[in-house]
C-alpha atoms as a PDB file:
ATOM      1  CA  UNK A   1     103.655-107.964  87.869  1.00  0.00           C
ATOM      2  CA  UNK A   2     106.392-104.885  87.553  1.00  0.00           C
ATOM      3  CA  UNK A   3     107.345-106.212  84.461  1.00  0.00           C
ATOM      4  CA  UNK A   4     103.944-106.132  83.627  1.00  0.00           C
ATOM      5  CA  UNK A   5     102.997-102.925  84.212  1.00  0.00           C
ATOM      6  CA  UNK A   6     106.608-101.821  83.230  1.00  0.00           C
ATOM      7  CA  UNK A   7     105.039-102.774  79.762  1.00  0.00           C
ATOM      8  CA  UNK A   8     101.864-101.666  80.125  1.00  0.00           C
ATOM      9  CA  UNK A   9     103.472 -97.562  80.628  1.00  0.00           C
ATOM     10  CA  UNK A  10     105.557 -98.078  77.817  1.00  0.00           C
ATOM     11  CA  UNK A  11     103.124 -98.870  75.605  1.00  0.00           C
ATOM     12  CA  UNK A  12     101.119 -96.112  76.789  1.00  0.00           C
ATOM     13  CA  UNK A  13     103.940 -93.694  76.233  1.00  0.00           C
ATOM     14  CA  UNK A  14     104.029 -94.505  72.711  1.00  0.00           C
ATOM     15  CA  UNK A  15     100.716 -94.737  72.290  1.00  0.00           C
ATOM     16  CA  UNK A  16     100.685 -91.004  73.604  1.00  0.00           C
ATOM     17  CA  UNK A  17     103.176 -90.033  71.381  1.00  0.00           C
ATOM     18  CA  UNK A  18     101.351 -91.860  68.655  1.00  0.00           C
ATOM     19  CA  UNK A  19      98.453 -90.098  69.530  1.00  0.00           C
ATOM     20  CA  UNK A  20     100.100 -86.477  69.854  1.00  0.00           C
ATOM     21  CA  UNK A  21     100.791 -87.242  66.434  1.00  0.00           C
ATOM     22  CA  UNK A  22      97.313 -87.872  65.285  1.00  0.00           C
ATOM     23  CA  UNK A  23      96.298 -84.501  67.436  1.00  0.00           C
ATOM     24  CA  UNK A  24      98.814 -82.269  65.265  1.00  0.00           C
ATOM     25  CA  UNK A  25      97.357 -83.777  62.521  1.00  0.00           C
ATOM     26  CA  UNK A  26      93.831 -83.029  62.720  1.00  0.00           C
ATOM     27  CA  UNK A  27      94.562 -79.505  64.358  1.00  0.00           C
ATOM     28  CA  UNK A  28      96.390 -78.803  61.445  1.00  0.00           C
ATOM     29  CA  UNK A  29      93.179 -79.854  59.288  1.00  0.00           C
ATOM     30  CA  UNK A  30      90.085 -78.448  61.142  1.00  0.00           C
ATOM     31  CA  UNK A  31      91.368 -75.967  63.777  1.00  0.00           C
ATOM     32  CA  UNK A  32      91.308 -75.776  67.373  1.00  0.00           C
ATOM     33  CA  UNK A  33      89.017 -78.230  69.172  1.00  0.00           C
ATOM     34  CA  UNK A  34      86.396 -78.167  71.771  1.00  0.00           C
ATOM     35  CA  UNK A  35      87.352 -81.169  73.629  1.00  0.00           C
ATOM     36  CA  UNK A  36      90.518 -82.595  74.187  1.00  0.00           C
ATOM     37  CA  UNK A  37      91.687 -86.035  72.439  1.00  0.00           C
ATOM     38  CA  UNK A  38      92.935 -88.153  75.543  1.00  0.00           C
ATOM     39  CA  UNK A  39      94.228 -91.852  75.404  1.00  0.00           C
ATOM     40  CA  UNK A  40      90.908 -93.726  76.247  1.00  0.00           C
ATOM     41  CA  UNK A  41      88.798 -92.446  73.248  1.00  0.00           C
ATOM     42  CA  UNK A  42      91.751 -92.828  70.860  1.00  0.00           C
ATOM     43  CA  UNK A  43      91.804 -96.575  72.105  1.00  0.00           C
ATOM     44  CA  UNK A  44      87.913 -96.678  72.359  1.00  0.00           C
ATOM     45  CA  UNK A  45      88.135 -95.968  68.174  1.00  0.00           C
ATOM     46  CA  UNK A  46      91.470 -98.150  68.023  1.00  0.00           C
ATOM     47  CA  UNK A  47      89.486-101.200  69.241  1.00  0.00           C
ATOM     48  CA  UNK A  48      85.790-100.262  67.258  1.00  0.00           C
ATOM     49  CA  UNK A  49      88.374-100.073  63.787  1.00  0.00           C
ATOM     50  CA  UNK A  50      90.419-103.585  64.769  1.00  0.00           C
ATOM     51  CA  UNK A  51      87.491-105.185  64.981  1.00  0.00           C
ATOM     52  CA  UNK A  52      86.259-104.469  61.847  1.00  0.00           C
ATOM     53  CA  UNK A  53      88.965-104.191  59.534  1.00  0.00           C
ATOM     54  CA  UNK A  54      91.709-106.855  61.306  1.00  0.00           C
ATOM     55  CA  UNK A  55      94.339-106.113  63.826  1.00  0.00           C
ATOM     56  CA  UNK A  56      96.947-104.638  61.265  1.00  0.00           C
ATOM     57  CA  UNK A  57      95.179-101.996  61.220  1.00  0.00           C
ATOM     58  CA  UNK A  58      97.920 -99.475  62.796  1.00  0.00           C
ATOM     59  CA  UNK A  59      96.747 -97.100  65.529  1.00  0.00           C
ATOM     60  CA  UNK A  60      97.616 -93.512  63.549  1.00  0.00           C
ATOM     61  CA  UNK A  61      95.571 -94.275  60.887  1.00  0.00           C
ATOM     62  CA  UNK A  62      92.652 -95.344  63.014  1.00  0.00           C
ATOM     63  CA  UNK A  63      93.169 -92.416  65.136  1.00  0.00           C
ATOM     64  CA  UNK A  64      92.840 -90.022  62.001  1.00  0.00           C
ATOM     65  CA  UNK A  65      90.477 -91.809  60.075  1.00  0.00           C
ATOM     66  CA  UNK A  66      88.140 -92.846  62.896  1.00  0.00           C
ATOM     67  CA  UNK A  67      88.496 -89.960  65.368  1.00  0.00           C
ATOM     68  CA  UNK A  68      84.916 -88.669  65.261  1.00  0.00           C
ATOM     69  CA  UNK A  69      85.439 -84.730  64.696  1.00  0.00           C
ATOM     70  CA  UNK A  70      81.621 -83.772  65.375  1.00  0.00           C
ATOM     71  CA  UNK A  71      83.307 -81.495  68.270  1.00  0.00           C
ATOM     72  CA  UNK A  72      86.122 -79.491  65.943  1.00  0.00           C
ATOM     73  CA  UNK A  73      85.450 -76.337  64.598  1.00  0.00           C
ATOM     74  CA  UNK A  74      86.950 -75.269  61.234  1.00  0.00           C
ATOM     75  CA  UNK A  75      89.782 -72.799  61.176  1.00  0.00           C
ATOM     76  CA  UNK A  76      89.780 -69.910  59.320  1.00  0.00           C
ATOM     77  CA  UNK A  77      91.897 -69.015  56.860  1.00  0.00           C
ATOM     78  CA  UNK A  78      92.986 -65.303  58.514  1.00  0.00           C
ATOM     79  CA  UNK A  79      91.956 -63.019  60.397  1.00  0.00           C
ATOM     80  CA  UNK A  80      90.627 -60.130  57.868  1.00  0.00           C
ATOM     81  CA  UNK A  81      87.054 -61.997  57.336  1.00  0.00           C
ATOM     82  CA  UNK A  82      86.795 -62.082  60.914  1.00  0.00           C
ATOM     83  CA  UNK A  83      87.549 -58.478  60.833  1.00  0.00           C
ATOM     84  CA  UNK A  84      85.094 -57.402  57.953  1.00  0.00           C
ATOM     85  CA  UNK A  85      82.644 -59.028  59.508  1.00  0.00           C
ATOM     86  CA  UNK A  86      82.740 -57.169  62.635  1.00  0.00           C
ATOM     87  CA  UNK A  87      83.040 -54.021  60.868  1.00  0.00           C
ATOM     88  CA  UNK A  88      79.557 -54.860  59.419  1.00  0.00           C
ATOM     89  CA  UNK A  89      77.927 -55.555  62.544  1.00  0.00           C
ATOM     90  CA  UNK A  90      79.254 -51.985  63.707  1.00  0.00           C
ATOM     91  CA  UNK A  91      77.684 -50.695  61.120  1.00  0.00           C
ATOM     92  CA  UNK A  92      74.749 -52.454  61.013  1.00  0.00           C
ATOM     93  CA  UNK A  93      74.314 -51.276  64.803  1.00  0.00           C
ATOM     94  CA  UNK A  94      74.913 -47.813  63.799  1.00  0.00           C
ATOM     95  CA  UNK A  95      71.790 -48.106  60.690  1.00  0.00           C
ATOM     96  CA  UNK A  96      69.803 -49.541  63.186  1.00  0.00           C
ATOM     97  CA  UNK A  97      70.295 -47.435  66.367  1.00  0.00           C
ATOM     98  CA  UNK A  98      69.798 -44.691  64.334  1.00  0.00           C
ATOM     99  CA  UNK A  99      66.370 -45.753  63.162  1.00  0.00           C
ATOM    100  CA  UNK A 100      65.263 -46.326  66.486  1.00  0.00           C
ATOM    101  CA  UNK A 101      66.425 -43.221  67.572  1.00  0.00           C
ATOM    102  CA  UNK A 102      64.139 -41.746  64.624  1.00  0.00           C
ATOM    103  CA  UNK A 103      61.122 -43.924  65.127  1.00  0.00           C
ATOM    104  CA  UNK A 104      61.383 -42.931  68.999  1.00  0.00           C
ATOM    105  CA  UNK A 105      61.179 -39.692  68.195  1.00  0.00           C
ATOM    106  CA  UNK A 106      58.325 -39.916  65.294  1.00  0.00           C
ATOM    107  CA  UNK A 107      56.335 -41.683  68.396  1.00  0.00           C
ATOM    108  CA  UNK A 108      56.865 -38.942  70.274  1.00  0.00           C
ATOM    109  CA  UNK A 109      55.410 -36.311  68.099  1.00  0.00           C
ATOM    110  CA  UNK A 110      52.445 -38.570  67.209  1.00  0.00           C
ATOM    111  CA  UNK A 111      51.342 -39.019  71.100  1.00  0.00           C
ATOM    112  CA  UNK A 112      51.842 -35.649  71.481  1.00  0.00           C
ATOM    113  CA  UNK A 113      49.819 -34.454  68.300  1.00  0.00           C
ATOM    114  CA  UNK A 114      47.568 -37.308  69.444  1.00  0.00           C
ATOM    115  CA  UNK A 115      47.124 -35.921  73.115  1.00  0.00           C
ATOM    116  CA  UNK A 116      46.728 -32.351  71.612  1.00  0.00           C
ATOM    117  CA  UNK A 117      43.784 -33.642  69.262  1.00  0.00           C
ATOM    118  CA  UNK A 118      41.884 -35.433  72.156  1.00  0.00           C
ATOM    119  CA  UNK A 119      42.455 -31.803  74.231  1.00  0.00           C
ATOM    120  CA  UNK A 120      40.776 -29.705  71.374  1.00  0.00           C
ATOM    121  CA  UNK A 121      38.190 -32.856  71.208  1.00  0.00           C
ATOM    122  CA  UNK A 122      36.953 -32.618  74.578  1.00  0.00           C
ATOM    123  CA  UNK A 123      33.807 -30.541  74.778  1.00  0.00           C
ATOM    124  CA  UNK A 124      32.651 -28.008  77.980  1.00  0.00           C
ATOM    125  CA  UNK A 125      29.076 -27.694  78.277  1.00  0.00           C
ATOM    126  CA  UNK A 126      28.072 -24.174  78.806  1.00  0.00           C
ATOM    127  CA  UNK A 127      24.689 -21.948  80.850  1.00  0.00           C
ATOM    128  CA  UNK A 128      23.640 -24.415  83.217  1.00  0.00           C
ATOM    129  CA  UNK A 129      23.959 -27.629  83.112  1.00  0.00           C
ATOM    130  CA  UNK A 130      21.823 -30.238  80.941  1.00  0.00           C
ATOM    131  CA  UNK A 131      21.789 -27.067  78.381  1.00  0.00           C
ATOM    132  CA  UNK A 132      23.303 -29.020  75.687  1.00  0.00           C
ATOM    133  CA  UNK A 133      25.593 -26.220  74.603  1.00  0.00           C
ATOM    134  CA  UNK A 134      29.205 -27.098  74.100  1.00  0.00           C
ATOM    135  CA  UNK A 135      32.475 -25.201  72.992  1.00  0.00           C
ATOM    136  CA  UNK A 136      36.131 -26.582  72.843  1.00  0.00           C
ATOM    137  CA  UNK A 137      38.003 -27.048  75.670  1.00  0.00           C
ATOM    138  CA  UNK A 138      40.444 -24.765  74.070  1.00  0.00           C
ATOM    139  CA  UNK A 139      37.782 -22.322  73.566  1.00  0.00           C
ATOM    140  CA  UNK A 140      36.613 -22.364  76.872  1.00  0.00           C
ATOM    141  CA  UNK A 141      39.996 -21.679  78.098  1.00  0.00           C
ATOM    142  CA  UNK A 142      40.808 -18.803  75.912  1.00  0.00           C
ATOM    143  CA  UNK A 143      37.100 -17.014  77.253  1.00  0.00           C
ATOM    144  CA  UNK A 144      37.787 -18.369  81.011  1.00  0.00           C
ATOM    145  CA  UNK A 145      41.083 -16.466  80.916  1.00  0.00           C
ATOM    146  CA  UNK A 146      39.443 -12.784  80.210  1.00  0.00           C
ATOM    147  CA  UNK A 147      40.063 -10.411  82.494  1.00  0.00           C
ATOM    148  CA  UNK A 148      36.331  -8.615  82.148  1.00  0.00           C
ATOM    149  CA  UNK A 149      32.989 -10.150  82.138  1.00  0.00           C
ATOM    150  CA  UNK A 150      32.567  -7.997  78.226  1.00  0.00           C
ATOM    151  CA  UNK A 151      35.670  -9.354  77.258  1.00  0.00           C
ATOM    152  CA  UNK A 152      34.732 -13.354  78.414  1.00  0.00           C
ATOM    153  CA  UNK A 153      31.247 -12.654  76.626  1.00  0.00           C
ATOM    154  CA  UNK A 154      32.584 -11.703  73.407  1.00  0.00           C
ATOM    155  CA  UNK A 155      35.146 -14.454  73.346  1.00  0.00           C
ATOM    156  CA  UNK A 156      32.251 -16.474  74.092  1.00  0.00           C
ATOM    157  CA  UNK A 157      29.997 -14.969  71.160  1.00  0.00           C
ATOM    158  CA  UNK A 158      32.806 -15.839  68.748  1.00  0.00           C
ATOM    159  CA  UNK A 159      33.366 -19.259  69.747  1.00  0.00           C
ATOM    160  CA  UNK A 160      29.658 -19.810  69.284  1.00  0.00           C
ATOM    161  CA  UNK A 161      28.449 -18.622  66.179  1.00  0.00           C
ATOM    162  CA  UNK A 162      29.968 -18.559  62.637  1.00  0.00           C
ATOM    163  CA  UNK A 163      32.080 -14.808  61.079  1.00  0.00           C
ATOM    164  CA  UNK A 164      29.076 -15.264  58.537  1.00  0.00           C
ATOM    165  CA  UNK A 165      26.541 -15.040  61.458  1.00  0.00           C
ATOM    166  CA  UNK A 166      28.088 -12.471  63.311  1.00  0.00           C
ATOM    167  CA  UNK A 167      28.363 -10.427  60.180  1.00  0.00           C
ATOM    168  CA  UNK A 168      24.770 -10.637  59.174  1.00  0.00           C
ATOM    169  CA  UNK A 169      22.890 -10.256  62.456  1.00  0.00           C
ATOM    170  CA  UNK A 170      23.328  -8.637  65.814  1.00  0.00           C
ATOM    171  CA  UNK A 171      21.717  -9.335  69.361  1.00  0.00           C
ATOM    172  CA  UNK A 172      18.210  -8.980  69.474  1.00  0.00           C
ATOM    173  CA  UNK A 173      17.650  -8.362  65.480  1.00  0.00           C
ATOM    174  CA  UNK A 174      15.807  -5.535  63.667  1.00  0.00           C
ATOM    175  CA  UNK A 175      17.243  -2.650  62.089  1.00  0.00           C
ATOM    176  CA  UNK A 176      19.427   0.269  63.463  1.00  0.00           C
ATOM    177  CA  UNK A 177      17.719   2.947  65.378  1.00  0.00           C
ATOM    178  CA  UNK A 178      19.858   5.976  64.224  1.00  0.00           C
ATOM    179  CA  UNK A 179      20.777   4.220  60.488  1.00  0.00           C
ATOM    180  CA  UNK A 180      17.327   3.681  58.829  1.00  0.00           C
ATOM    181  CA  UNK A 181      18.952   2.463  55.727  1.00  0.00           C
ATOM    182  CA  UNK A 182      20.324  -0.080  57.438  1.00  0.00           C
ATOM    183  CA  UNK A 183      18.726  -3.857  56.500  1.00  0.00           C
ATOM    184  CA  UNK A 184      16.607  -6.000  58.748  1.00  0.00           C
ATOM    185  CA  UNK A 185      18.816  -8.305  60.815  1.00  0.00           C
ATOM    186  CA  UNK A 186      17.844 -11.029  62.629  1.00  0.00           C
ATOM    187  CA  UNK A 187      18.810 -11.883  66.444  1.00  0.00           C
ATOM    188  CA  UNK A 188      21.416 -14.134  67.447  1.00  0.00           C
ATOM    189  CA  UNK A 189      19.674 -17.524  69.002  1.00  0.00           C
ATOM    190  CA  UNK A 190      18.180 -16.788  72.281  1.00  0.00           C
ATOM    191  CA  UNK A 191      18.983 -20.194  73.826  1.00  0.00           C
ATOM    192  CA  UNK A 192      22.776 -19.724  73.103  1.00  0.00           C
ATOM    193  CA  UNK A 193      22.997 -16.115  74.350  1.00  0.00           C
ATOM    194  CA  UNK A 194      21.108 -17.183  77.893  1.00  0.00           C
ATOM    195  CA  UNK A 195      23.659 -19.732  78.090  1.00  0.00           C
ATOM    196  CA  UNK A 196      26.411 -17.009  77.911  1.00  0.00           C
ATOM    197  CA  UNK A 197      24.883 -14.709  79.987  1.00  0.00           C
ATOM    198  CA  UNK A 198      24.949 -17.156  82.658  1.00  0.00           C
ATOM    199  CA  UNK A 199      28.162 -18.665  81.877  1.00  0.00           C
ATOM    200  CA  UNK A 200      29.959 -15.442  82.388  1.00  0.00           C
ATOM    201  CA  UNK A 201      27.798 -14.422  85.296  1.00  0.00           C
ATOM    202  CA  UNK A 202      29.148 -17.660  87.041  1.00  0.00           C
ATOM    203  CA  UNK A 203      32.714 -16.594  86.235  1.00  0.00           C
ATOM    204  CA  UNK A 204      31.973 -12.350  87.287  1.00  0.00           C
ATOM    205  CA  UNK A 205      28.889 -12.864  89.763  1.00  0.00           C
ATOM    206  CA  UNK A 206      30.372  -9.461  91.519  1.00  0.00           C
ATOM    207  CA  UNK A 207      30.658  -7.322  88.015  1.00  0.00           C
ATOM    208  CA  UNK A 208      28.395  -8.455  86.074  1.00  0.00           C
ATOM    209  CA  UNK A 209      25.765  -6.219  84.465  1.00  0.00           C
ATOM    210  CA  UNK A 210      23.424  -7.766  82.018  1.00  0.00           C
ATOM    211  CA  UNK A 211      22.553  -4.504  80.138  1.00  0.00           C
ATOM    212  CA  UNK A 212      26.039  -3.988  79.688  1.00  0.00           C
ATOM    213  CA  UNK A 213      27.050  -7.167  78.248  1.00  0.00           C
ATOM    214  CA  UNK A 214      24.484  -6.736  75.949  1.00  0.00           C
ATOM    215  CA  UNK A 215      26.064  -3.163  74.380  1.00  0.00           C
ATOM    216  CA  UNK A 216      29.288  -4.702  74.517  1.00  0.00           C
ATOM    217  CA  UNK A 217      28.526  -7.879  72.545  1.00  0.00           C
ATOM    218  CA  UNK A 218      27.050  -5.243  70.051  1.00  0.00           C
ATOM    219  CA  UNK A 219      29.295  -2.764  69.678  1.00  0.00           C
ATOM    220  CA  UNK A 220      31.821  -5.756  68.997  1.00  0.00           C
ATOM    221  CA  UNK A 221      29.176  -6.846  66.105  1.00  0.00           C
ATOM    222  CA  UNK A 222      29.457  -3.400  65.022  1.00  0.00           C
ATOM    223  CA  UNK A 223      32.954  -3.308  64.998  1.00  0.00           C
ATOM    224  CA  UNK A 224      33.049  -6.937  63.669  1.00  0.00           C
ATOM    225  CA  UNK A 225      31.167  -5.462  60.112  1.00  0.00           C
ATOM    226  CA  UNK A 226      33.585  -2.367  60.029  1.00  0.00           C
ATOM    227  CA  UNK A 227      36.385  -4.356  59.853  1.00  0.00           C
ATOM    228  CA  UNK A 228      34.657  -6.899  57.300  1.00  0.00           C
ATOM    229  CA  UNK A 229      33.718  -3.612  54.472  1.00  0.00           C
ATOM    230  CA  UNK A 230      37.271  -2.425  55.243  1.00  0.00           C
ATOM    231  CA  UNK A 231      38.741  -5.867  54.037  1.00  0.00           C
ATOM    232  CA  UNK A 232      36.562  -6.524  51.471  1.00  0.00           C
ATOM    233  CA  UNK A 233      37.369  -2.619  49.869  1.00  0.00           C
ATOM    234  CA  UNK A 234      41.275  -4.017  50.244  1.00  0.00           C
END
């Protein structure tokens, strides 16, 4: 039995060395591998390639030509490839980080322009309510934020009507008492003027005179036409 299995290491040692032989080999040929060649699946191919081709067969050439190799990955040539290739990926990275940069910021703007659209959108009705008069939110806000109930009115008459309008008629209509050459002008519409009379009484219930407001909104109409012959002369 000793004897035995004083045989039975040797010709496992050699078979080792036959087999580091075999490993150099293929390293040599493919490159590092992902599992390591050990003694039972060098004999496990030893035995499938006696079988089929005789027992002559010797064991380094089974081991090289038999040794399945669907775990080795190929070696490669240097390192510069390895090296150019990660230099593209950095810059690759660098294209593409600075796109999304830009296309973060191009979202940005748009929700923003977007959010400032649907603000000037949204509509305040004013007079009271169920009048069906609306002006801009923005509008509304510049003519909330008058210090006067005059000023507030006037804001309000300009938000209201067109520069054409304003130009062509004044509060109640009819012609100038102390300029009889004047023309015949028509009044601006009741139902929007009620609603701004009670609009900015809402806003000024403690100042608010209705017979001023009225001389105010004309004398701005007045002023409004002044201006206009003094461009139109330029």
């Amino acid at each position: 039995d000793n004897l035995s299995r004083r045989k039975i290491l040797s010709d496992n040692e050699l078979l080792d060395k036959q087999n580091q032989a075999t490993t150099t080999k293929i390293v040599d040929a493919f490159g590092s591998l992902s599992t390591p060649i050990t003694t039972a699946n060098l004999q496990q191919n030893q035995q499938r390639v006696s079988s089929a081709d005789g027992p002559n067969q010797s064991a380094e050439s089974s081991g090289i030509n038999d040794f399945d190799i669907s775990g080795i990955r190929p070696r490669q040539s240097d390192d510069y490839s390895s090296r150019i290739s990660l230099k593209e990926i950095y810059n690759d990275n660098k294209i593409i980080k600075k796109a999304l940069l830009e296309l973060t910021e191009n979202v940005k703007i748009l929700s923003a322009q977007r959010n400032a659209t649907e603000e000037n959108d949204e509509m305040v009705e004013i007079g009271n309510k169920g009048s069906g008069i609306f002006i801009t939110k923005v509008q509304w806000d510049t003519a909330k934020s008058k210090s006067t109930y005059n000023s507030m009115g006037t804001a309000l008459v300009m938000a209201m009507f067109p520069i054409d309008v304003l130009l062509k008629n004044n509060l109640r209509g009819g012609k100038s008492k102390f300029k009889f050459s004047t023309e015949q002008r028509v009044g601006l519409d009741k139902n929007i003027m009620d609603a701004i009379r009670v609009t900015v009484k809402k806003q000024h219930p403690q100042s608010y005179q209705r017979g001023f407001l009225g001389q105010s909104i004309n004398n701005f109409l007045n002023d409004l036409r002044r201006k206009h012959k003094v461009d139109n002369c330029e």
